[in-house]
Protein backbone atom coordinates (compact mmCIF):
# COMPACT_ATOMS: atom_id res chain seq x y z
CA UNK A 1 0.00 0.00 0.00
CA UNK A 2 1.49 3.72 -0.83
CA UNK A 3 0.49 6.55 1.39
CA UNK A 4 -0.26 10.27 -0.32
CA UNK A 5 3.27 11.03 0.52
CA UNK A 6 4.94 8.34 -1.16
CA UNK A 7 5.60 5.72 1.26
CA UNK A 8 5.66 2.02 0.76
CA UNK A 9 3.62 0.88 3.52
CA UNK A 10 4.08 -2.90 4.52
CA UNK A 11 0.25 -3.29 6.80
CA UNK A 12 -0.61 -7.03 8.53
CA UNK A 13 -3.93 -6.88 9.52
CA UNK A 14 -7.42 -9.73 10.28
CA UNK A 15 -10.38 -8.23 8.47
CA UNK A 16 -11.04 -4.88 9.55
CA UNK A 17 -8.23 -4.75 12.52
CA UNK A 18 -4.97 -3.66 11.77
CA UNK A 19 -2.54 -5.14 13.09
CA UNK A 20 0.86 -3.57 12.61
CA UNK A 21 2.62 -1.05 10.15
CA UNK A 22 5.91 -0.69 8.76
CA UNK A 23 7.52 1.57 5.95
CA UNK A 24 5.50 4.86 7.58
CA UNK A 25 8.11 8.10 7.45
CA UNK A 26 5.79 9.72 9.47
CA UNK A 27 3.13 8.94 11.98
CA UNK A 28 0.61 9.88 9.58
CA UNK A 29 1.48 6.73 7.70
CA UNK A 30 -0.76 4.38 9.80
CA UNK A 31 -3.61 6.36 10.02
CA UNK A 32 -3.71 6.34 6.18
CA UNK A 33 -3.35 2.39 6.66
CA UNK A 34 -6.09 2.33 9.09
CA UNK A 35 -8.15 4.67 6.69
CA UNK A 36 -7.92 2.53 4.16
CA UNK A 37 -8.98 -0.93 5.51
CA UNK A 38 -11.83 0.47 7.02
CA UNK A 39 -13.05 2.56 4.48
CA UNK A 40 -15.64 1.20 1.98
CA UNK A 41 -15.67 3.85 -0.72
CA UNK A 42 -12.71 5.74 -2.17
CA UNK A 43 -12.66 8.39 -4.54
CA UNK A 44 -11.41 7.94 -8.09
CA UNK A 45 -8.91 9.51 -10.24
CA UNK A 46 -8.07 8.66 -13.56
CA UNK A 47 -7.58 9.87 -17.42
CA UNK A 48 -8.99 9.25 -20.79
CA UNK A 49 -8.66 9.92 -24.29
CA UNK A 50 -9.51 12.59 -26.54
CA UNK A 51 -11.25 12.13 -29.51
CA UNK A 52 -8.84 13.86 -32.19
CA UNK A 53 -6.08 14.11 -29.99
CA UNK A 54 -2.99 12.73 -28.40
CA UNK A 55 -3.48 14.56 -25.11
CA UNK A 56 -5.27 12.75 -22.42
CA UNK A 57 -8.11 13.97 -20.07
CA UNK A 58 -7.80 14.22 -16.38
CA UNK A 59 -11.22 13.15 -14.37
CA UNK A 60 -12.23 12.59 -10.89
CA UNK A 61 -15.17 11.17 -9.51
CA UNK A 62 -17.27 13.86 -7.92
CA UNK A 63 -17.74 11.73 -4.82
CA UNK A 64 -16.50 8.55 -3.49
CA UNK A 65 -17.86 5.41 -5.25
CA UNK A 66 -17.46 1.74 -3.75
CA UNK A 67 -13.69 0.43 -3.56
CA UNK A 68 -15.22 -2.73 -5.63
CA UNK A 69 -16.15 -0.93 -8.27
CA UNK A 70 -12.62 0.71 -8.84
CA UNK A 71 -11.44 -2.08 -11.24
CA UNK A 72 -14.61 -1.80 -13.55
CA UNK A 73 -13.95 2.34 -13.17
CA UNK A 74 -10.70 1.69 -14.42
CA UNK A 75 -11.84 -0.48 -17.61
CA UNK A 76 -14.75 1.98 -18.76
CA UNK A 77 -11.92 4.68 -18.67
CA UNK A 78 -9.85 2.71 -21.07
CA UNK A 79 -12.47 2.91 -23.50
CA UNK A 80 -13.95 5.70 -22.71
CA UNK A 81 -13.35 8.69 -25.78
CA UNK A 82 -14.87 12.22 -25.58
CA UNK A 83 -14.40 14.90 -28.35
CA UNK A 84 -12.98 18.39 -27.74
CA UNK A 85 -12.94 21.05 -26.46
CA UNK A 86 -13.84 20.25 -23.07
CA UNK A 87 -14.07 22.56 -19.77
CA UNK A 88 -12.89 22.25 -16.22
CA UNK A 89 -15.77 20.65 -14.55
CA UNK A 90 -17.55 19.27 -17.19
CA UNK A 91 -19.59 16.00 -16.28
CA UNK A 92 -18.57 13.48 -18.53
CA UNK A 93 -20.92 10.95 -17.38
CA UNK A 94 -23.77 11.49 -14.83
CA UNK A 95 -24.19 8.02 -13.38
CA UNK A 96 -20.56 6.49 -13.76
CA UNK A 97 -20.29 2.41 -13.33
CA UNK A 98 -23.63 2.41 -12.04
CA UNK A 99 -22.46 4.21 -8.53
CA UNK A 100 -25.05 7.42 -9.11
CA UNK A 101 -21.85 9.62 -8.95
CA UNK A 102 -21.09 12.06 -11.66
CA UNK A 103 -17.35 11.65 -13.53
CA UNK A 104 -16.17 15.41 -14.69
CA UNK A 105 -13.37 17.08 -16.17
CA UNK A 106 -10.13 18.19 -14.44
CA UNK A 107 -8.72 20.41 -16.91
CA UNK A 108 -9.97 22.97 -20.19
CA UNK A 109 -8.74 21.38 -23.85
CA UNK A 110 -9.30 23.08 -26.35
């Protein structure tokens, strides 16, 4: 598991309960661990590709969606074109893998 700041954390842990956690630089590293076993939903980042272009999008989810449905998130965005020019914020899709959250636009191409 990686933290936000870039540590490799090794976590042991029996279902819900952690356990123990190593690799942390700081002692924000195993509340991130603890975050994230307990956590059911997470949100999601991603990119996809521009219809008549090279460059590729940058989207968020506008909420968090279930941590199961990450892999399928993943998949749609590999397929997933849209034609230019788009703006910051635009929703790209209102109801995105079936979670009832909105996927938008991190950045203006024109």
């Amino acid at each position: 598991m990686n933290c936000r700041r870039g540590c490799t954390l090794e976590v042991s842990f029996e279902g819900n309960r952690l356990i123990s956690v190593t690799g942390n630089g700081c002692g924000r590293g195993k509340a991130f661990a603890e975050r994230e076993i307990s956590e059911t939903k997470a949100r999601f980042l991603s990119e996809i590709r521009l219809i008549g272009s090279k460059e590729f999008l940058p989207v968020k989810t506008e909420k968090a969606i279930p941590k199961e449905k990450l892999s399928e998130a993943e998949a749609f965005c590999k397929g997933f074109r849209v034609p230019i020019p788009i703006r910051i914020g635009d929703v790209l899709v209102n109801d995105f893998c079936q979670t009832g959250v909105r996927l938008i636009a991190l950045k203006s191409i024109r």
